[in-house]
Protein backbone atom coordinates (compact mmCIF):
# COMPACT_ATOMS: atom_id res chain seq x y z
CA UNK A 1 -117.41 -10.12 -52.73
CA UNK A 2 -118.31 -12.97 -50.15
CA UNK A 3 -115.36 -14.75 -51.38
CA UNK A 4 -113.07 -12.28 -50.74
CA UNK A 5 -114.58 -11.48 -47.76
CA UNK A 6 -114.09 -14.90 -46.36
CA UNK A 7 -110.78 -14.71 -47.09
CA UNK A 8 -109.61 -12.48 -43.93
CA UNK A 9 -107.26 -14.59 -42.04
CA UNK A 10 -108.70 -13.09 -38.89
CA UNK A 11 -112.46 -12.75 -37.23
CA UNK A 12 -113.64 -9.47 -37.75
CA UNK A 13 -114.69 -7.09 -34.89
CA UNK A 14 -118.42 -6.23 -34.72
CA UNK A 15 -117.05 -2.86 -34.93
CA UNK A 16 -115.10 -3.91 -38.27
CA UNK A 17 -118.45 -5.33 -39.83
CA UNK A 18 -120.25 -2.04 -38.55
CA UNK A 19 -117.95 -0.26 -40.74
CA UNK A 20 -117.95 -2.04 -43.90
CA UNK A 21 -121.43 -2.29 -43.72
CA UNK A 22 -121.87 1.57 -43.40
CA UNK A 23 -119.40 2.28 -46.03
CA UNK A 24 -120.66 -0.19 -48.78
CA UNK A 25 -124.29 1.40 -47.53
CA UNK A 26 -122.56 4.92 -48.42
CA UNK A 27 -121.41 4.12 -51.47
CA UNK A 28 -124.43 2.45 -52.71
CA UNK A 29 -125.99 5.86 -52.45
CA UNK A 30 -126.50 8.57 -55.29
CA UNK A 31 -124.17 11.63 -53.83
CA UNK A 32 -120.80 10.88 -53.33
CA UNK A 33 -119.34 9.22 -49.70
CA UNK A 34 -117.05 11.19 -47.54
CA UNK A 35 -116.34 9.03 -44.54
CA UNK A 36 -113.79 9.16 -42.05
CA UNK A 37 -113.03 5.58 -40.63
CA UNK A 38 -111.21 6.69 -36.86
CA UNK A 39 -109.11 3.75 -34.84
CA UNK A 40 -106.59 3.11 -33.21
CA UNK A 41 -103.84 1.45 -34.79
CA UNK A 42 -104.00 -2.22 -35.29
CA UNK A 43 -108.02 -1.71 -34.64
CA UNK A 44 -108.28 -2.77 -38.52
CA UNK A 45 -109.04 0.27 -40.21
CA UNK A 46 -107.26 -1.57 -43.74
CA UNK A 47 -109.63 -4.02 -44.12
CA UNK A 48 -112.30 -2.01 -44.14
CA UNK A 49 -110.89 -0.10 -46.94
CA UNK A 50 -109.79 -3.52 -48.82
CA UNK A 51 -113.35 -3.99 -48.56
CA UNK A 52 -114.20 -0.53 -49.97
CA UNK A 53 -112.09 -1.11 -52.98
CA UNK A 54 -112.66 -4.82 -53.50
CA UNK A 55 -116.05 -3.25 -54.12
CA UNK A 56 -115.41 -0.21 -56.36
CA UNK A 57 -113.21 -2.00 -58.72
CA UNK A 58 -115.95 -5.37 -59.19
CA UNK A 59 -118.12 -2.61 -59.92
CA UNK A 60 -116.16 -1.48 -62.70
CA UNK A 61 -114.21 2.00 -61.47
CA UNK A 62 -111.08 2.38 -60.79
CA UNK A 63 -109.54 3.46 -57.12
CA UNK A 64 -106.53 5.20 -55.48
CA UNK A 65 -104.83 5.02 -52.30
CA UNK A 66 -102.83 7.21 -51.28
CA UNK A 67 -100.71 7.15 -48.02
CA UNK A 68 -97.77 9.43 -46.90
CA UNK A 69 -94.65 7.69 -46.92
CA UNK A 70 -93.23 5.54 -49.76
CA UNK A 71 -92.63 2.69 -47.33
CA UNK A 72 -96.02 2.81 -46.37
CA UNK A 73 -97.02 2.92 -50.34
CA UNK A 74 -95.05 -0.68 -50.07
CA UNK A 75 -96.35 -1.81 -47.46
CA UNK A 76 -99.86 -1.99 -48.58
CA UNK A 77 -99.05 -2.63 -52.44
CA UNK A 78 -97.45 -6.42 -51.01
CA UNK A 79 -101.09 -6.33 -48.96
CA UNK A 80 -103.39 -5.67 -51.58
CA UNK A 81 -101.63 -7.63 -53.78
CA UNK A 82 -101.75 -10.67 -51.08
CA UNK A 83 -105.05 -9.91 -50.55
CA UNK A 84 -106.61 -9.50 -54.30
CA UNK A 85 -104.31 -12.38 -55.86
CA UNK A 86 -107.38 -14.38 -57.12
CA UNK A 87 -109.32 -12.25 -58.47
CA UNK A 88 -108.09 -11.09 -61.52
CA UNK A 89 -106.83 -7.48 -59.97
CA UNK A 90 -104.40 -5.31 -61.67
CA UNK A 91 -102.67 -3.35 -58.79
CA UNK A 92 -99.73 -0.71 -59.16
CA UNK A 93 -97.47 1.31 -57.20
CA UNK A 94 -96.51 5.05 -58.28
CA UNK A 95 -94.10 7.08 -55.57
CA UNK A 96 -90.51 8.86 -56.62
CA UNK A 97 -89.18 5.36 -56.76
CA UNK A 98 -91.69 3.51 -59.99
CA UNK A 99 -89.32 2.59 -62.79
CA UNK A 100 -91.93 1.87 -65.42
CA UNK A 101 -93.89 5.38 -64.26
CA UNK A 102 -95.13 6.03 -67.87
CA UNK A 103 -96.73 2.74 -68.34
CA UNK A 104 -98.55 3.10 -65.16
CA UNK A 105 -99.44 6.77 -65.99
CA UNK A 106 -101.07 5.07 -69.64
CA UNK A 107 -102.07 2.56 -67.59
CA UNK A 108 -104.30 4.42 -65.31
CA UNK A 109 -105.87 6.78 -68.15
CA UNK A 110 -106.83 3.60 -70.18
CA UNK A 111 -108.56 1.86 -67.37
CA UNK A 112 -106.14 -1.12 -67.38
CA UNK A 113 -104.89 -0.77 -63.70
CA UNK A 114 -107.42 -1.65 -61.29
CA UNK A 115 -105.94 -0.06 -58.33
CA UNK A 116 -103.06 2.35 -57.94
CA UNK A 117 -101.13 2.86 -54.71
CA UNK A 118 -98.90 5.77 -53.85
CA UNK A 119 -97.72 8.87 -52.53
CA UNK A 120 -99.25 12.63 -53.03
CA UNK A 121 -98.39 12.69 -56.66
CA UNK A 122 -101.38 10.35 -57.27
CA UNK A 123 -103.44 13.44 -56.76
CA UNK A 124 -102.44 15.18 -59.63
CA UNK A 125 -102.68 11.52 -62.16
CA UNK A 126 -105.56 11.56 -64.07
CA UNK A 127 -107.75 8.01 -64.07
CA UNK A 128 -110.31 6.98 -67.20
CA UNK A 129 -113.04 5.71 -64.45
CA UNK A 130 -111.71 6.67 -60.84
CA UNK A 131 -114.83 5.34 -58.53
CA UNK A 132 -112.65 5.36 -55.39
CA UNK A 133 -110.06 7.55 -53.38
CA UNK A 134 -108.92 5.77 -49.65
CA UNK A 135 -106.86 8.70 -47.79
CA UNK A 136 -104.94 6.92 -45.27
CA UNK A 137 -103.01 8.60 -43.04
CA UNK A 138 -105.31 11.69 -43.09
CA UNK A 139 -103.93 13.41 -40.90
CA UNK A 140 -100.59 13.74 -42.29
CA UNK A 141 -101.65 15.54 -45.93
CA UNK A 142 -102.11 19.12 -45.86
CA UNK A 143 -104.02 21.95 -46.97
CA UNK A 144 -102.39 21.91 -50.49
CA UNK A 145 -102.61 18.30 -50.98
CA UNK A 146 -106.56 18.68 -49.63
CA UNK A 147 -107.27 21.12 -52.13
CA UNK A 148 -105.81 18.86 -54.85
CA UNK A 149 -107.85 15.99 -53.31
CA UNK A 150 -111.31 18.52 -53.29
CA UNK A 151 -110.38 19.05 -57.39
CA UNK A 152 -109.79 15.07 -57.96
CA UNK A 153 -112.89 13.90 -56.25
CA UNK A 154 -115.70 16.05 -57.57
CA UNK A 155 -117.75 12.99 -58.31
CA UNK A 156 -115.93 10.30 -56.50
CA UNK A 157 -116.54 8.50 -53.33
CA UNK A 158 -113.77 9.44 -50.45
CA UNK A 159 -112.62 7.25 -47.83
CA UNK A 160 -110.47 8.83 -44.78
CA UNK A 161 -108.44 6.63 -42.45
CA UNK A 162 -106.55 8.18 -39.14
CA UNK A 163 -106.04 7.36 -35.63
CA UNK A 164 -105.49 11.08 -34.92
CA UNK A 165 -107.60 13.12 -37.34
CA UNK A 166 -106.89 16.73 -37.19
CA UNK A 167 -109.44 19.20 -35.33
CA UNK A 168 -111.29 20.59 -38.87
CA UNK A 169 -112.12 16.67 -40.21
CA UNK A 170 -113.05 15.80 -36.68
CA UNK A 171 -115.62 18.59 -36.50
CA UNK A 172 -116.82 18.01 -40.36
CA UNK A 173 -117.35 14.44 -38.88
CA UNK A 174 -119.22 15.60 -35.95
CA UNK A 175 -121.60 17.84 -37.44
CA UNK A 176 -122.29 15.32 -40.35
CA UNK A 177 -120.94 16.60 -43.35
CA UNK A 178 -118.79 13.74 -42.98
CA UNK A 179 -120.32 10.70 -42.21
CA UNK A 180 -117.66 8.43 -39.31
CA UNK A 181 -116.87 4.62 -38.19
CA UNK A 182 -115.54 4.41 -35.35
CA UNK A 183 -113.33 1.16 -34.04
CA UNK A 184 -113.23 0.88 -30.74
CA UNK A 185 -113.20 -2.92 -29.74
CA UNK A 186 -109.15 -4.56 -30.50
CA UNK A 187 -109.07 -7.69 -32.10
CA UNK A 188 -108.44 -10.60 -29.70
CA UNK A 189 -104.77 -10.79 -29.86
CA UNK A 190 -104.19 -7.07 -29.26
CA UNK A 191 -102.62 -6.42 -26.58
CA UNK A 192 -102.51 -2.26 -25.65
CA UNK A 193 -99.28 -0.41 -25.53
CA UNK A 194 -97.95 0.73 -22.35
CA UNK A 195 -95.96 4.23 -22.63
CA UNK A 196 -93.55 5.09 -20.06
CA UNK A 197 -91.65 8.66 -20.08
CA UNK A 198 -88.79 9.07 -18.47
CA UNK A 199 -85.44 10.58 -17.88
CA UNK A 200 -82.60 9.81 -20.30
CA UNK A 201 -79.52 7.82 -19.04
CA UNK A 202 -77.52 5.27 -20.85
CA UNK A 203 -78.33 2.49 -17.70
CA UNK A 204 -81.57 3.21 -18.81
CA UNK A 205 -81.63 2.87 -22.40
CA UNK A 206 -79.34 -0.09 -21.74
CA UNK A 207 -81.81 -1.53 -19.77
CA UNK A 208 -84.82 -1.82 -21.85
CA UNK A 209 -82.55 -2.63 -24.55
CA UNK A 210 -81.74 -5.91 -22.96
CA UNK A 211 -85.26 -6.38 -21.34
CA UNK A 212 -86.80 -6.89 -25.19
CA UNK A 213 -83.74 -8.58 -26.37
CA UNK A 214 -84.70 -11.60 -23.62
CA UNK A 215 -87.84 -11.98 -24.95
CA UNK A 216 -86.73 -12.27 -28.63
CA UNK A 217 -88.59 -8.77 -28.86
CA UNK A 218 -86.97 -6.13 -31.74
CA UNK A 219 -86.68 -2.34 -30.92
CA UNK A 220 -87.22 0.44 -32.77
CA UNK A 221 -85.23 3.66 -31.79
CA UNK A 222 -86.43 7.11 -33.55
CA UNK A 223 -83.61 9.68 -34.10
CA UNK A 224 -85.16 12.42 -36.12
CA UNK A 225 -82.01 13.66 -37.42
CA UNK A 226 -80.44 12.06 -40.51
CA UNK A 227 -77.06 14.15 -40.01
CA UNK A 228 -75.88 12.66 -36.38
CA UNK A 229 -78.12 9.47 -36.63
CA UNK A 230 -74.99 7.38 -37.82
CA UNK A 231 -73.18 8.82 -34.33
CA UNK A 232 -76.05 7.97 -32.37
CA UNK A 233 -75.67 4.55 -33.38
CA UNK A 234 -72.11 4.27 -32.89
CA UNK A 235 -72.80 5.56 -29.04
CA UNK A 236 -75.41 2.88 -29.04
CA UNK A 237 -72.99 0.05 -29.56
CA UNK A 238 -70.58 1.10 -27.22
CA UNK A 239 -73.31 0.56 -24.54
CA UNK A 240 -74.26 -2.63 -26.55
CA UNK A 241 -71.66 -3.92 -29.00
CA UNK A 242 -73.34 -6.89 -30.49
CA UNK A 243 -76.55 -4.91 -31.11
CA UNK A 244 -77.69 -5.59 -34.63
CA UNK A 245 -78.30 -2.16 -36.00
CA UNK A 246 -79.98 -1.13 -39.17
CA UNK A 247 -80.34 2.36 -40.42
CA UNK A 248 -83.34 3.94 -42.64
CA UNK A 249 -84.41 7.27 -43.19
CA UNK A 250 -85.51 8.95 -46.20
CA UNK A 251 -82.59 9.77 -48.30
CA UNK A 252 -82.02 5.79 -48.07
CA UNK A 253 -82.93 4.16 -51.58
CA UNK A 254 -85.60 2.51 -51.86
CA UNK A 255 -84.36 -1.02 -53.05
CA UNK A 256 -81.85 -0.90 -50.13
CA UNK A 257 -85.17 0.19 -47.62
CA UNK A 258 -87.30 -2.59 -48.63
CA UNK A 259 -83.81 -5.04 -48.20
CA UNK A 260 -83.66 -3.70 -44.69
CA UNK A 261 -87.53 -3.34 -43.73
CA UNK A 262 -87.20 -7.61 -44.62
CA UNK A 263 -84.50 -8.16 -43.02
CA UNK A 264 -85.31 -6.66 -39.90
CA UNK A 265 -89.61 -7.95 -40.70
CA UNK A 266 -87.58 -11.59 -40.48
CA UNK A 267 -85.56 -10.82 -37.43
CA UNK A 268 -82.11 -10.35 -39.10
CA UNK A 269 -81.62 -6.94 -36.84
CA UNK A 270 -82.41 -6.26 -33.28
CA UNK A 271 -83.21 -2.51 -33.78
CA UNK A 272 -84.14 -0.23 -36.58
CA UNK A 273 -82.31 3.18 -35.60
CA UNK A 274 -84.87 5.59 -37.62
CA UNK A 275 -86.39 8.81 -38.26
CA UNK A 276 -89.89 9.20 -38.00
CA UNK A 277 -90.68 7.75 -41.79
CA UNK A 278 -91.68 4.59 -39.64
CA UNK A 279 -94.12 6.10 -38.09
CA UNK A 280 -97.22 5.88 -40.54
CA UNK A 281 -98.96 2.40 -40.19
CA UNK A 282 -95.95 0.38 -40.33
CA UNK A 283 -96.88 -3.33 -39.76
CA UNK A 284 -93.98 -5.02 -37.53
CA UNK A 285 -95.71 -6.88 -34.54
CA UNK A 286 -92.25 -8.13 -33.10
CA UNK A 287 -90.68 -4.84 -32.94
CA UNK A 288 -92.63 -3.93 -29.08
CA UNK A 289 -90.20 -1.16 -27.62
C-alpha cells in the first residue's frame, strides 16, 4: 500500500490525504461505507478512489467501477492499468464494445479479475467476492440504475465521486447517512477556468478560435446534435479552412474513438467537434477553450 502510494507522480493535497484517510478509516469499519467524495474537476477525486481499490483488492475482494460513458470506461482502464502495473493486478474493461465479454463475465464470478471497469451493465454482473463499488460520475446514473446499485451492494462498501451531486445525495450527505470528503484546495498547477457567455457571431467564434491556436492550445466545440454536426463543421472551415477537425459522438465505433481521442490527446487535431459524450471526466489538459 505505501508503495503504491508513493507512486503518485504528483504531491497530494492535504485535502487528498484527508480523504483517503477517511475512506480507508470507513472501510476498516464493520457496516458497510457509503461516501460521497465532492470536487471539482481536476481537484483529484481518482486517486482517492485508486487508493480505495488498491486497498479492497490487497485485501482480497474484488471491486467495480463504473462510470457513464464508454470513453470514460477507457479512460480510466489505461489509468488503472498505468497505475497498478506492478503489482500483480488483473484489471478488465466490460461496456457494449468488450470482445472477449464471456471470459470477463467467468472471469469476474471466479474471482480471477481483480478489478472490472465499465458502463451500467456492470450493475447487473455478478462478482464471486465484490468488496468494492466506486460510482463515478454520480450524478449522471439514475433512479433505475440506483436501484440496481441498492440490490448489488447489500454488503459492499460504496464509493460516490461527482463535482455536481444531485440534490437527494447531497442531502443524504448532509444529514449523515452518507458520510462526505470534500476537495477544496487545487493542486499547484491548476489553474481555474474562466467562463465567458456571450453572443454568437462567426467574428467571434473565429476569434477565440485563433486566440488558442497561438498558444498551441486545442479546442473543443460541443454540438449536441449528431444529425447536422457534420454541417456544422463544414461552416466551421469556411471561417477557418486549415482547422484540423475531428468528429466523435456516440454512434462512432469505438476502435475509431480511441484512434481519434489519441490523435487529438497527441495534438494531431486542433478541435474535437463533439456532443456532450466528452463531457464526463475526460482528461485532455491542452484542449483549454
Amino acid at each position: 500500500q505505501f508503495e503504491m502510494e508513493d507512486n503518485f507522480e504528483y504531491t497530494e493535497t492535504p485535502d487528498q490525504m484527508k480523504a483517503i484517510i477517511e475512506t480507508k478509516k470507513d472501510m476498516e469499519q464493520t457496516k458497510p461505507m457509503d461516501r460521497l467524495i465532492c470536487a471539482d474537476v481536476g481537484f483529484g477525486k481518482t486517486e482517492v478512489a485508486m487508493n480505495a481499490i488498491f486497498a479492497c483488492i490487497k485485501s482480497g475482494y474484488q471491486c467495480a467501477l463504473i462510470v457513464p460513458t464508454t470513453l470514460l470506461s477507457n479512460q480510466h482502464f489505461n489509468t488503472l492499468c498505468a497505475r497498478f502495473a506492478n503489482f500483480d493486478t488483473k484489471i478488465a474493461k466490460l461496456d457494449r464494445f468488450s470482445k472477449d465479454r464471456n471470459k470477463i463475465l467467468r472471469g469476474l464470478q471466479s474471482g480471477e479479475i481483480d478489478v472490472a471497469i465499465g458502463t451500467h451493465g456492470l450493475l447487473s454482473v455478478s462478482f464471486k467476492n465484490l468488496g468494492l463499488v466506486v460510482l463515478d460520475e454520480e450524478h449522471k446514473f439514475g433512479v433505475k440504475q440506483k436501484e440496481m446499485l441498492k440490490n448489488m451492494t447489500q454488503d459492499v462498501h460504496i464509493l460516490s465521486m461527482s463535482a455536481t451531486p444531485i440534490p437527494r445525495t447531497l442531502n443524504l450527505a448532509l444529514s449523515k447517512i452518507k458520510t462526505q470528503s470534500e476537495l477544496n484546495t487545487p493542486p499547484i498547477s491548476r489553474v481555474p477556468p474562466k467562463t465567458f457567455v456571450k453572443n454568437y457571431s462567426d467574428l467571434l467564434l473565429q476569434d477565440a478560435i485563433k486566440r488558442e491556436l497561438k498558444r498551441n492550445g486545442q479546442i473543443f466545440y460541443i454540438h449536441n446534435n449528431i444529425a447536422s454536426i457534420d454541417d456544422r463543421k463544414n461552416e466551421i472551415l469556411k471561417l477557418i479552412p486549415k482547422l484540423k477537425i475531428a468528429i466523435l459522438h456516440s454512434q462512432v465505433a469505438q476502435n475509431i474513438t480511441e484512434d481519434i481521442m489519441v490523435k487529438f490527446a497527441n495534438g494531431e487535431y486542433d478541435m474535437l467537434l463533439s456532443t456532450s459524450i466528452v463531457e464526463s471526466g475526460i482528461h485532455l489538459p491542452n484542449a483549454k477553450c
